[in-house]
Every structure is written in structure tokens, then in C-alpha cells.
PDB file of N, CA and C in Angstrom:
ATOM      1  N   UNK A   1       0.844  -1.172   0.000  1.00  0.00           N
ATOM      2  CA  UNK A   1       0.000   0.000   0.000  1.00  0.00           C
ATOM      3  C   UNK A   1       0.883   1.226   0.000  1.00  0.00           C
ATOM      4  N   UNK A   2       0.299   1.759  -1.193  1.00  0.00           N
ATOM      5  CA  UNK A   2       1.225   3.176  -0.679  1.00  0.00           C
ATOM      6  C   UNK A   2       0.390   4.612  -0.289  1.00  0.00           C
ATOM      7  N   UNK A   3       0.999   5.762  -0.186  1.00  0.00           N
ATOM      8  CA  UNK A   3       0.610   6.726   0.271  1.00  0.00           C
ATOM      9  C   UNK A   3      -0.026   7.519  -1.177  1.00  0.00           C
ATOM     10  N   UNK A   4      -0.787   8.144  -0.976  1.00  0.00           N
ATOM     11  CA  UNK A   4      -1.495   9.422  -1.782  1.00  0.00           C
ATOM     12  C   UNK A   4      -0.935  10.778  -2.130  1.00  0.00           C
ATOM     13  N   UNK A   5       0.104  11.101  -2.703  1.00  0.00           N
ATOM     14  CA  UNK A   5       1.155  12.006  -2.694  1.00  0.00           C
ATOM     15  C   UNK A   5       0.624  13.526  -2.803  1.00  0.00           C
ATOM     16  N   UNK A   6      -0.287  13.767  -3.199  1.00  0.00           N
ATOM     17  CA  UNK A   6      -0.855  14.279  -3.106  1.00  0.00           C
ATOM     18  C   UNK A   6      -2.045  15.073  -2.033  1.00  0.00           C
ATOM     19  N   UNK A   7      -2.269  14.118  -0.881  1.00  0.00           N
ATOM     20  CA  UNK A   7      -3.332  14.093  -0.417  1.00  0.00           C
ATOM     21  C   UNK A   7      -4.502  14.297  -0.725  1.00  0.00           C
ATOM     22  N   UNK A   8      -5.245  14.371  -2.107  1.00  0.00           N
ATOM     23  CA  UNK A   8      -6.925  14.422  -2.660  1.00  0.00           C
ATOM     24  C   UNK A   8      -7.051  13.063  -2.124  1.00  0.00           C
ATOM     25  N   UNK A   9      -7.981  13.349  -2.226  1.00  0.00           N
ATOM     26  CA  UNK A   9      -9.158  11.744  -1.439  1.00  0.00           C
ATOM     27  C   UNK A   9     -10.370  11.670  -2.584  1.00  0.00           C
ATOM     28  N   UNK A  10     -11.118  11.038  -3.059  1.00  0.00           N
ATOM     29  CA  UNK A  10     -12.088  10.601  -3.636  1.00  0.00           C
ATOM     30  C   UNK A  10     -12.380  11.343  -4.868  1.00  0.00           C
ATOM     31  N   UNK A  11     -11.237  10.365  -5.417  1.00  0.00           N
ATOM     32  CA  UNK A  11     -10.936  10.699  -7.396  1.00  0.00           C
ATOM     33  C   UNK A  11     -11.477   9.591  -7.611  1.00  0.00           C
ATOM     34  N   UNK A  12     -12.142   8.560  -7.400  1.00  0.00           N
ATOM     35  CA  UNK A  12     -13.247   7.261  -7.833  1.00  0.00           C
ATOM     36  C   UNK A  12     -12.159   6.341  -8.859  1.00  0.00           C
ATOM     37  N   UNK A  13     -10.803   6.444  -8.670  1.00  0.00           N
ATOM     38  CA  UNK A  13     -10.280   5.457  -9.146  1.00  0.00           C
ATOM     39  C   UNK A  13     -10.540   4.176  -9.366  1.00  0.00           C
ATOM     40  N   UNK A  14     -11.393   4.066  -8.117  1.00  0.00           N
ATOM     41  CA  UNK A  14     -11.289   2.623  -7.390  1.00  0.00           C
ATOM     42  C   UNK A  14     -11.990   1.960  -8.007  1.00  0.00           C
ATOM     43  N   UNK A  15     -13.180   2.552  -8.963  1.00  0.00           N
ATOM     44  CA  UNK A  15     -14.225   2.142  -9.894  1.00  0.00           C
ATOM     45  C   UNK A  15     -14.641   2.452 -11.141  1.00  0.00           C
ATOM     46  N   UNK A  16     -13.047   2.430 -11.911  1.00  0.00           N
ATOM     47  CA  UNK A  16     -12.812   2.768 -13.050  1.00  0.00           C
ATOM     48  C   UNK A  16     -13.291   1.640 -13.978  1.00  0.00           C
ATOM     49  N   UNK A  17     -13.249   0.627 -13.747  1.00  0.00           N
ATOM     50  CA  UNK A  17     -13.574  -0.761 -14.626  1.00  0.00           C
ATOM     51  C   UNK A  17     -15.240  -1.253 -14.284  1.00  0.00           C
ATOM     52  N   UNK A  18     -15.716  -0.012 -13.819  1.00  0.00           N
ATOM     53  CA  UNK A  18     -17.101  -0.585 -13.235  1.00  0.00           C
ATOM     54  C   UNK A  18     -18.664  -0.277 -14.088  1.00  0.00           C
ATOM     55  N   UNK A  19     -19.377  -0.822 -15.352  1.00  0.00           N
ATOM     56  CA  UNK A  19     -20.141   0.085 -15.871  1.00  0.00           C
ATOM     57  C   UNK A  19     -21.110   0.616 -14.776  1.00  0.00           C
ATOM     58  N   UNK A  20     -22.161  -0.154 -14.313  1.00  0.00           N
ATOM     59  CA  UNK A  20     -23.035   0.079 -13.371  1.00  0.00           C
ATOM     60  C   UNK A  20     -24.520  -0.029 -13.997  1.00  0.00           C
ATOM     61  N   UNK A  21     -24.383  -0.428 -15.435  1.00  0.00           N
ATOM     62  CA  UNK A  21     -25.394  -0.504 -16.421  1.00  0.00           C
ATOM     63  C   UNK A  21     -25.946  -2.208 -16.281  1.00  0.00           C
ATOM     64  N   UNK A  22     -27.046  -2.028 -15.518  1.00  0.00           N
ATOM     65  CA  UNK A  22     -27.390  -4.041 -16.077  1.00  0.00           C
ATOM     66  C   UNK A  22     -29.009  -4.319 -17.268  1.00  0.00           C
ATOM     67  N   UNK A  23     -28.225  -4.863 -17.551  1.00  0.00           N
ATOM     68  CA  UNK A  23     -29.176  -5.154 -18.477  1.00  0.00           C
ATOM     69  C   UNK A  23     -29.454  -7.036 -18.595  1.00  0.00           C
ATOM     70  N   UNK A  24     -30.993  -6.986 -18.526  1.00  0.00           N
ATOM     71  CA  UNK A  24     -31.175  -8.201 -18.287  1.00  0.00           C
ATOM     72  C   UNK A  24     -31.159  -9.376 -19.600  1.00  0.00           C
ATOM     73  N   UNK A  25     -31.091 -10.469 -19.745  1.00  0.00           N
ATOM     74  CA  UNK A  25     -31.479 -11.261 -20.809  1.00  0.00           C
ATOM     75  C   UNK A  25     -32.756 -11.070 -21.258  1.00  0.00           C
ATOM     76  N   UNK A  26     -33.349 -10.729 -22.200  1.00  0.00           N
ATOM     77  CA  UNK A  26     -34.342 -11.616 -22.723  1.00  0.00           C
ATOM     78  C   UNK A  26     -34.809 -12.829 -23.183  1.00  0.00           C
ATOM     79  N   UNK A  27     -35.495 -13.091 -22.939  1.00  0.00           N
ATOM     80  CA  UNK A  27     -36.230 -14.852 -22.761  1.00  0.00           C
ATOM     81  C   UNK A  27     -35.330 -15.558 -23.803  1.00  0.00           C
ATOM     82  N   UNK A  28     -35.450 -14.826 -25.266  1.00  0.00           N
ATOM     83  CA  UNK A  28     -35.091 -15.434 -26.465  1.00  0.00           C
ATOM     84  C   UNK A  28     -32.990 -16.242 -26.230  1.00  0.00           C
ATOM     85  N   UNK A  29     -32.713 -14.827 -25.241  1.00  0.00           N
ATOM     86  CA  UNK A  29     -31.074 -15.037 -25.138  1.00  0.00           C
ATOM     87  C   UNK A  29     -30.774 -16.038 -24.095  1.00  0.00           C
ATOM     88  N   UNK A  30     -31.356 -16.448 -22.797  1.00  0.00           N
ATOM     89  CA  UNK A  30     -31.362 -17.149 -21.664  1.00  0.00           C
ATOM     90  C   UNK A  30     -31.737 -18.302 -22.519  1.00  0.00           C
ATOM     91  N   UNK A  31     -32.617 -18.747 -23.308  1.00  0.00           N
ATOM     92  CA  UNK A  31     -33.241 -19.965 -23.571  1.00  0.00           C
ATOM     93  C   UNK A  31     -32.396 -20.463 -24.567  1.00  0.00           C
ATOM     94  N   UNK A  32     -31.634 -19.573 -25.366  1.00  0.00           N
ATOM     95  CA  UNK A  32     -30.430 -19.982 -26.543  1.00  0.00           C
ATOM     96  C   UNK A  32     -29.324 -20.609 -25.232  1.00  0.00           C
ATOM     97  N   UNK A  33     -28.959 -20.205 -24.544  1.00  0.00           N
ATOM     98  CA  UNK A  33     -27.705 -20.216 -23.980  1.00  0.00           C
ATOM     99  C   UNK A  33     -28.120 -21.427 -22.854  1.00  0.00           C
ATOM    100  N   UNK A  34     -29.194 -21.614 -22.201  1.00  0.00           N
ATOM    101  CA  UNK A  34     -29.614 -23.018 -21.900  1.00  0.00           C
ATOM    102  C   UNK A  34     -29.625 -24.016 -22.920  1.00  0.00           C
ATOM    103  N   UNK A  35     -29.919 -23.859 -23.989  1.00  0.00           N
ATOM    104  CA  UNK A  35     -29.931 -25.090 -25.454  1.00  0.00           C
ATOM    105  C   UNK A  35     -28.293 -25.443 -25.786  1.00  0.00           C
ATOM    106  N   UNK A  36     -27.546 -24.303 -25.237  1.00  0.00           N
ATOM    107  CA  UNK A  36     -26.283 -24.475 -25.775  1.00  0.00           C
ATOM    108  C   UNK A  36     -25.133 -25.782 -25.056  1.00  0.00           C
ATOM    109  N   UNK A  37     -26.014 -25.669 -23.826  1.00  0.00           N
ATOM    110  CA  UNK A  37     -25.886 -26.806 -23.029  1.00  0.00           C
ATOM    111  C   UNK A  37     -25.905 -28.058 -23.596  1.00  0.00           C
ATOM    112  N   UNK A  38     -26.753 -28.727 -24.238  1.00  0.00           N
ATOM    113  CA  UNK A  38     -26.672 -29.824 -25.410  1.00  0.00           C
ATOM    114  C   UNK A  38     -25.184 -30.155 -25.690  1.00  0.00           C
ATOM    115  N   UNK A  39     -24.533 -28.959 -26.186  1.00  0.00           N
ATOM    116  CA  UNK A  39     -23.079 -29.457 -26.816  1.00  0.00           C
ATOM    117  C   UNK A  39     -21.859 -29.719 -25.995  1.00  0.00           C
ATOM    118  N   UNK A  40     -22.329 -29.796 -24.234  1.00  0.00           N
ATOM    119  CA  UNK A  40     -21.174 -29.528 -23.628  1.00  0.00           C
ATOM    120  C   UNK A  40     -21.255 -31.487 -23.094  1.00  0.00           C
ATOM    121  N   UNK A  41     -20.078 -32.115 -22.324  1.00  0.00           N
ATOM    122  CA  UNK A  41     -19.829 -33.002 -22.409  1.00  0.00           C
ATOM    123  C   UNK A  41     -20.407 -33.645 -20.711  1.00  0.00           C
ATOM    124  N   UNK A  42     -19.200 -32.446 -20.173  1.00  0.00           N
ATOM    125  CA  UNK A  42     -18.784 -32.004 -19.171  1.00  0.00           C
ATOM    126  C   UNK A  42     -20.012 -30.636 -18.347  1.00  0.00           C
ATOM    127  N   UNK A  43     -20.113 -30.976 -17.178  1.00  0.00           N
ATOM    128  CA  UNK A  43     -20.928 -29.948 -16.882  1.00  0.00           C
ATOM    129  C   UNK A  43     -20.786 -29.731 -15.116  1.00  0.00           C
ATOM    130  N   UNK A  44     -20.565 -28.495 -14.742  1.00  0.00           N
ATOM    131  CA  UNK A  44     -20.332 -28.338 -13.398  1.00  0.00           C
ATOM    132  C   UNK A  44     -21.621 -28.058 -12.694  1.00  0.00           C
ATOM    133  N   UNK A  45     -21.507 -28.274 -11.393  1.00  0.00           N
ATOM    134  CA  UNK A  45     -22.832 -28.287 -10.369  1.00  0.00           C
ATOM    135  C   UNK A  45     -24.188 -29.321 -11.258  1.00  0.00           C
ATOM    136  N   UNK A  46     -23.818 -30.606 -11.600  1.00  0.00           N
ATOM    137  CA  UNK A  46     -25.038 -31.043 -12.020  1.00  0.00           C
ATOM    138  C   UNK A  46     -26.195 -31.427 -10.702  1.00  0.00           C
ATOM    139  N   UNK A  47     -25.866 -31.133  -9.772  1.00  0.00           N
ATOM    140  CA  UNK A  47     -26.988 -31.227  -8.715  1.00  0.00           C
ATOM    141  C   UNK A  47     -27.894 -30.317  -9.382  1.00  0.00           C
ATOM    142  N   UNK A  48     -27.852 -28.891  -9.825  1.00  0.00           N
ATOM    143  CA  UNK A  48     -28.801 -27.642 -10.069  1.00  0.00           C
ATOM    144  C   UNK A  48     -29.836 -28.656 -11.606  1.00  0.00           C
ATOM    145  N   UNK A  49     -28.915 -29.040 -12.455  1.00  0.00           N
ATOM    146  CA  UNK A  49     -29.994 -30.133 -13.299  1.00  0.00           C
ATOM    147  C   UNK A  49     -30.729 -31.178 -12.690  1.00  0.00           C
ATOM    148  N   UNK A  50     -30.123 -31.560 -11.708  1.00  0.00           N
ATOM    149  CA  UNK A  50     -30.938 -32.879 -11.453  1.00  0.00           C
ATOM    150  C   UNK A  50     -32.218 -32.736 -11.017  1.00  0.00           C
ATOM    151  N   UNK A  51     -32.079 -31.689  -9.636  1.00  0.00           N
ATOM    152  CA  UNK A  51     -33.056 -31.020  -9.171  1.00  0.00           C
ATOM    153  C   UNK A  51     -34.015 -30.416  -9.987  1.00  0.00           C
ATOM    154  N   UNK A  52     -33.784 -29.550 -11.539  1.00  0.00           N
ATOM    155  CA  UNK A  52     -34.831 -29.134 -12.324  1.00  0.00           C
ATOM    156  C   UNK A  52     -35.567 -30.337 -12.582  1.00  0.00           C
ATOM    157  N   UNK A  53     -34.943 -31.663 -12.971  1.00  0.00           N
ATOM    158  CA  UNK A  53     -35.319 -32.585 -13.721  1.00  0.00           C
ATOM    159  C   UNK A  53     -36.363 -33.181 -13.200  1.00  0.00           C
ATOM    160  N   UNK A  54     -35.994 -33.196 -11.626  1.00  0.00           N
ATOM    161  CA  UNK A  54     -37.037 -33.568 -10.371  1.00  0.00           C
ATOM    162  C   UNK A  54     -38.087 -33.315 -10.451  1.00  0.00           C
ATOM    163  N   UNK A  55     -38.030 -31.308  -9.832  1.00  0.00           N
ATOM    164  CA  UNK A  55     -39.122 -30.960  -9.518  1.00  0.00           C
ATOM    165  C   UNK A  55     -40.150 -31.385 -10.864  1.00  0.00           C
ATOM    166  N   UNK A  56     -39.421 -30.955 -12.071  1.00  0.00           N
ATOM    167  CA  UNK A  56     -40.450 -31.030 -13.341  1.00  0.00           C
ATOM    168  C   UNK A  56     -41.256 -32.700 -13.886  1.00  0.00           C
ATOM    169  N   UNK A  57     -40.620 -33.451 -13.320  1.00  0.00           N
ATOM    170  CA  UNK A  57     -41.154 -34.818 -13.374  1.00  0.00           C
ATOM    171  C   UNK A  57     -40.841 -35.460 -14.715  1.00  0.00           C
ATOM    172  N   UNK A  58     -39.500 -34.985 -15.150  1.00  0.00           N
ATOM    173  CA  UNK A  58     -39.147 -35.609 -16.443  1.00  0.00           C
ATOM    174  C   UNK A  58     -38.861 -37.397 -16.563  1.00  0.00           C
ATOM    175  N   UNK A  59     -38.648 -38.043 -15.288  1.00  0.00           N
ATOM    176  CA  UNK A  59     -38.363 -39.117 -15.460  1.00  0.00           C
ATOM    177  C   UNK A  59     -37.900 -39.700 -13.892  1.00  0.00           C
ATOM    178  N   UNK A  60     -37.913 -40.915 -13.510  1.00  0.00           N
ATOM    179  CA  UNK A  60     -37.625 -41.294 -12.128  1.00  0.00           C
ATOM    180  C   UNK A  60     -35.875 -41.281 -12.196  1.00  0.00           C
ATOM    181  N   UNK A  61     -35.573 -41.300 -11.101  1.00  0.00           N
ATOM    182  CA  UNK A  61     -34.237 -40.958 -10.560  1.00  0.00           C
ATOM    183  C   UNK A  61     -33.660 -42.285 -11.185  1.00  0.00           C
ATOM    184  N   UNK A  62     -34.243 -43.558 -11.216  1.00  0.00           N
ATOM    185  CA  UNK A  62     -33.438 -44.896 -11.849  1.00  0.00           C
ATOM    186  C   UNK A  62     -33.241 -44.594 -13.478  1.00  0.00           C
ATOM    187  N   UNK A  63     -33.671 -43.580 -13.724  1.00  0.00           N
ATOM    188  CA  UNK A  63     -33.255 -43.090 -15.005  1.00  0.00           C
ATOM    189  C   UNK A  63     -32.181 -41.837 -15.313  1.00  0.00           C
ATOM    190  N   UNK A  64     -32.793 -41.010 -14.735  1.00  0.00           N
ATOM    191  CA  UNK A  64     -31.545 -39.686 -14.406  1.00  0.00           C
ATOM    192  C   UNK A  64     -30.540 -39.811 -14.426  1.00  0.00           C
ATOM    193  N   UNK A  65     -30.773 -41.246 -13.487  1.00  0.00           N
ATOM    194  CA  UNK A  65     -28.693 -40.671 -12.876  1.00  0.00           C
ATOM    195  C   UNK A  65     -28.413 -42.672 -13.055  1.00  0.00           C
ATOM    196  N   UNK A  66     -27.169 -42.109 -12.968  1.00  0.00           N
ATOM    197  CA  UNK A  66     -26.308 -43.685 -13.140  1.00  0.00           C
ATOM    198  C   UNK A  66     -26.481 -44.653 -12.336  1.00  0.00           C
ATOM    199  N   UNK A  67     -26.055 -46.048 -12.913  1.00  0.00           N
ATOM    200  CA  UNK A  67     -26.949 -47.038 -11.997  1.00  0.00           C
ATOM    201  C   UNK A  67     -26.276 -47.441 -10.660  1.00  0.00           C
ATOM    202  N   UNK A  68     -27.064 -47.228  -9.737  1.00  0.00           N
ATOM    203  CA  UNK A  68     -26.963 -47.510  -8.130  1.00  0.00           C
ATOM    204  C   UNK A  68     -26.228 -46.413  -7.355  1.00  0.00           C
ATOM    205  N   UNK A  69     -26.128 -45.158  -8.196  1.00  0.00           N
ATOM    206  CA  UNK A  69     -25.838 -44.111  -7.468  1.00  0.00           C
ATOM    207  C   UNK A  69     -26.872 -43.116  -7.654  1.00  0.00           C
ATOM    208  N   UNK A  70     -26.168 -41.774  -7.478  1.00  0.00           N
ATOM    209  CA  UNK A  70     -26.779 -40.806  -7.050  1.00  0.00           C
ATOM    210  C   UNK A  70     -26.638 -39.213  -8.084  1.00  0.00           C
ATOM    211  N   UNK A  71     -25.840 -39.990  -9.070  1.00  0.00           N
ATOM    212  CA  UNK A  71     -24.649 -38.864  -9.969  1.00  0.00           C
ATOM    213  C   UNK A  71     -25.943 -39.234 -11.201  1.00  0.00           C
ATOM    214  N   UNK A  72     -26.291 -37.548 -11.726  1.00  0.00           N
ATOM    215  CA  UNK A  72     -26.941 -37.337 -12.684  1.00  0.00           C
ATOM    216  C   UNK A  72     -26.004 -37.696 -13.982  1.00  0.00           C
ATOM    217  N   UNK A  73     -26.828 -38.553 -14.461  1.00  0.00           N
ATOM    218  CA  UNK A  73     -26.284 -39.395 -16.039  1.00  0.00           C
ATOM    219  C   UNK A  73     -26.063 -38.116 -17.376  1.00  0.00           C
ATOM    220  N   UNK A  74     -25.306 -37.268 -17.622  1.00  0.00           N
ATOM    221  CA  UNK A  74     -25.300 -36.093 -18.411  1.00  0.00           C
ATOM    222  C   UNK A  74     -26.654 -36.369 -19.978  1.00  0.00           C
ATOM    223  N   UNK A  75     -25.024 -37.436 -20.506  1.00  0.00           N
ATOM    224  CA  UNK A  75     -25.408 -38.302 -21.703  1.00  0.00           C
ATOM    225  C   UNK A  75     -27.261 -38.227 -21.820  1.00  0.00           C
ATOM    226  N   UNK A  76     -27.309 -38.873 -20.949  1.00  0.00           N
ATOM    227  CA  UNK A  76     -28.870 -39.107 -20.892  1.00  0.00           C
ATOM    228  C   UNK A  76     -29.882 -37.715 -20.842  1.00  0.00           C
ATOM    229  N   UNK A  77     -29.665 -36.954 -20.639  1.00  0.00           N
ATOM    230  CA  UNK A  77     -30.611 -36.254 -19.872  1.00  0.00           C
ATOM    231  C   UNK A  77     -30.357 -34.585 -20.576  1.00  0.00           C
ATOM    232  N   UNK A  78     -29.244 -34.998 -21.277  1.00  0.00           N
ATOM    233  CA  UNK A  78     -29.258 -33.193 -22.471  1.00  0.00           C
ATOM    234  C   UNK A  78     -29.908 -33.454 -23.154  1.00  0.00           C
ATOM    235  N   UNK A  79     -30.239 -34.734 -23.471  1.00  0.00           N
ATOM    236  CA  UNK A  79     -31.710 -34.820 -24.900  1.00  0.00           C
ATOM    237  C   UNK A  79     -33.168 -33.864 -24.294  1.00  0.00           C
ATOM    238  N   UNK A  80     -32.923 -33.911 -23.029  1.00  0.00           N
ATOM    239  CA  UNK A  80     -34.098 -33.169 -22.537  1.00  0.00           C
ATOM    240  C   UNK A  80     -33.975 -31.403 -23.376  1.00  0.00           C
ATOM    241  N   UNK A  81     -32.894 -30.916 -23.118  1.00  0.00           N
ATOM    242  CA  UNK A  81     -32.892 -29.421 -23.756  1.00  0.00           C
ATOM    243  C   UNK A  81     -33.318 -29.491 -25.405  1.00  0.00           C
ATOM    244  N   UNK A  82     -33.601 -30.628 -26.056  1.00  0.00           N
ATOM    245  CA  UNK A  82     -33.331 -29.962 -27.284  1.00  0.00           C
ATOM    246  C   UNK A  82     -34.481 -29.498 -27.591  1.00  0.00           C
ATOM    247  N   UNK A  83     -35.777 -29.548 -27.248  1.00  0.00           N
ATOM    248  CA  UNK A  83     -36.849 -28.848 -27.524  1.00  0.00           C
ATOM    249  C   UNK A  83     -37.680 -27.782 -26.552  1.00  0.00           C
ATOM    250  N   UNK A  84     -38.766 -27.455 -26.987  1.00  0.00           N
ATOM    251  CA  UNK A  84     -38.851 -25.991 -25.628  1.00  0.00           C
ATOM    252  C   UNK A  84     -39.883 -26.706 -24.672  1.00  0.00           C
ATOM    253  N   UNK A  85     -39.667 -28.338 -25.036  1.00  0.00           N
ATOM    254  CA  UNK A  85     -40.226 -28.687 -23.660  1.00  0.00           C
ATOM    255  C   UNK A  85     -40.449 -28.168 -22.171  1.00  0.00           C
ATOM    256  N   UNK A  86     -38.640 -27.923 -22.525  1.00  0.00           N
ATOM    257  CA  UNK A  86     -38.460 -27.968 -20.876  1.00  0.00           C
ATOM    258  C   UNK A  86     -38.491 -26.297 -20.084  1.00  0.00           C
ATOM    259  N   UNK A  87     -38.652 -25.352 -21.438  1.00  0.00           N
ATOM    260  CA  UNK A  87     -39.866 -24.174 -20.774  1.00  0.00           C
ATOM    261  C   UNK A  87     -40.667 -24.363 -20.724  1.00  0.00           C
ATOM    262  N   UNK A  88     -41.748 -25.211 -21.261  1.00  0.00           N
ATOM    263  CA  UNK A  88     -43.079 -25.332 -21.313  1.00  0.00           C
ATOM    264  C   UNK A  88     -43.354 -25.797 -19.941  1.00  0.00           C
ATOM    265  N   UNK A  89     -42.576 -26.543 -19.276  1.00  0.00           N
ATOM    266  CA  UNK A  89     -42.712 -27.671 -18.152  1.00  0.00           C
ATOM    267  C   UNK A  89     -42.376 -25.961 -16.795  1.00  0.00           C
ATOM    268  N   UNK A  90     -41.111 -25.615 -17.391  1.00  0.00           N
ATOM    269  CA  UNK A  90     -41.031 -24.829 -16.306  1.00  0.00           C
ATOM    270  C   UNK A  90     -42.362 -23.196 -16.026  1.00  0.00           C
ATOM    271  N   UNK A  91     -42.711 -23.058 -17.501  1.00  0.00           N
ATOM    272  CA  UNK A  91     -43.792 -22.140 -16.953  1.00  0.00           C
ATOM    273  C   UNK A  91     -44.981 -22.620 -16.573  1.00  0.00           C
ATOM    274  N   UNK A  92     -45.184 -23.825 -17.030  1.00  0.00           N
ATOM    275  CA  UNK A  92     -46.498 -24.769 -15.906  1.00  0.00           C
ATOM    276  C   UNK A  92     -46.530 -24.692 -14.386  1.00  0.00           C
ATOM    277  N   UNK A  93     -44.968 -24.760 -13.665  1.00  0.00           N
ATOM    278  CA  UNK A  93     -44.410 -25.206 -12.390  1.00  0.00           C
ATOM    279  C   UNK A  93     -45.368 -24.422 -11.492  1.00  0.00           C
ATOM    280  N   UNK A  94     -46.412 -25.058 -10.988  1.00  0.00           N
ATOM    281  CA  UNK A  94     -46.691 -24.131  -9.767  1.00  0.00           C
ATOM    282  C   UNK A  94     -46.055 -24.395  -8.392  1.00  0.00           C
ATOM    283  N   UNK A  95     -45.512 -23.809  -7.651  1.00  0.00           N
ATOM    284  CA  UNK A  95     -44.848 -24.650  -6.333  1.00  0.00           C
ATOM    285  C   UNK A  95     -45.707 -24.627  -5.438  1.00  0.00           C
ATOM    286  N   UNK A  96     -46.813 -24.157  -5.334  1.00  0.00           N
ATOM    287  CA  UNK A  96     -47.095 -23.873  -4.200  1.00  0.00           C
ATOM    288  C   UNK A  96     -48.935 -24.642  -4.355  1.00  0.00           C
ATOM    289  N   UNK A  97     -49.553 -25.516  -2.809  1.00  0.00           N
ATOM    290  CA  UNK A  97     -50.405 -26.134  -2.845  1.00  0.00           C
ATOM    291  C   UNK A  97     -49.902 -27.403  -2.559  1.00  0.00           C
ATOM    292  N   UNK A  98     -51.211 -28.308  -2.306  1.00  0.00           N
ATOM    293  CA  UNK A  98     -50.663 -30.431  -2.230  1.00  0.00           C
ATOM    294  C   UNK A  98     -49.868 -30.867  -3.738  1.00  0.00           C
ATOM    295  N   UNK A  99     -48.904 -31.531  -3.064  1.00  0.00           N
ATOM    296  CA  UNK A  99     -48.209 -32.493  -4.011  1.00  0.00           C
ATOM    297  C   UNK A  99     -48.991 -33.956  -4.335  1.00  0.00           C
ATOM    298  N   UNK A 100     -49.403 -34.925  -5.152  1.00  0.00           N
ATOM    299  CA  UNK A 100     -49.584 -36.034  -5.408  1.00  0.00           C
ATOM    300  C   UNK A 100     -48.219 -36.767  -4.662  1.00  0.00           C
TER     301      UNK A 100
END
């Protein structure tokens, strides 16, 4: 750390690399970039898929995930993205009320 040779104080250096502008996805860009998923092999945090796959009732867990564990089967289960199924499923989702 060094000293301020100067002594001025609050020239906003500190947040030179910062826009402050957010701008959100639109549906069309979020839902491309979920499909893009399809081409990957490899995929980190697959707990966050498994769990979609769950709540949405795409298939029982002896299918999901590999046999006699607990590890979501990738291979298997990107066939789910390739159509807009799996918005259709998620804007159905009501959470709230009795479960069957």
C-alpha cells in the first residue's frame, strides 16, 4: 500500500472498470444459452440439473442418474434441452399447494 502524494481523497479510481449498467437477458437469449448446453460433455454443479429434472417430473431418478448411485447421467438427460419442452414444463411449475 502506498501513500497518496498528493493528499486528494475521492478521485473514484477505485471504480474505473465498473459500468453500473445491467441489463437483463431476454427470454429469447437465456433460452439460446440453456440449449447451448446440449453441446457440452462435461458440466459443473449437475446437482442444479438434477433437481430441475425432479421438480419437473421428467423421469424417475433410476433413469436420471447412473446405476446404483446418485450422480446425474449427463449423456442421458441433455436430450431433454433440445426442444422448448423444458420451458413449457417450467412455466407450468406451480410450487405452491398439495403435491400427489
Amino acid at each position: 500500500m502506498g501513500s497518496n502524494k498528493d493528499g486528494s481523497v475521492g478521485d473514484d479510481k477505485s471504480v474505473a472498470g465498473v459500468t453500473g449498467v445491467y441489463t437483463p437477458l431476454v427470454p429469447e437469449q437465456w433460452k439460446e444459452k440453456i440449449r447451448d448446453f446440449r453441446n457440452l460433455y462435461v458440466v459443473k454443479y449437475q446437482r442444479i440439473w438434477q433437481a430441475l429434472f425432479y421438480i419437473l417430473k421428467y423421469q424417475d431418478r433410476a433413469y436420471l442418474c447412473e446405476r446404483d448411485t446418485n450422480k446425474l447421467e449427463w449423456k442421458k438427460v441433455k436430450v431433454f434441452l433440445k426442444d422448448d419442452e423444458l420451458f413449457t414444463r417450467m412455466s407450468e411449475y406451480w410450487p405452491f399447494g398439495p403435491k400427489e
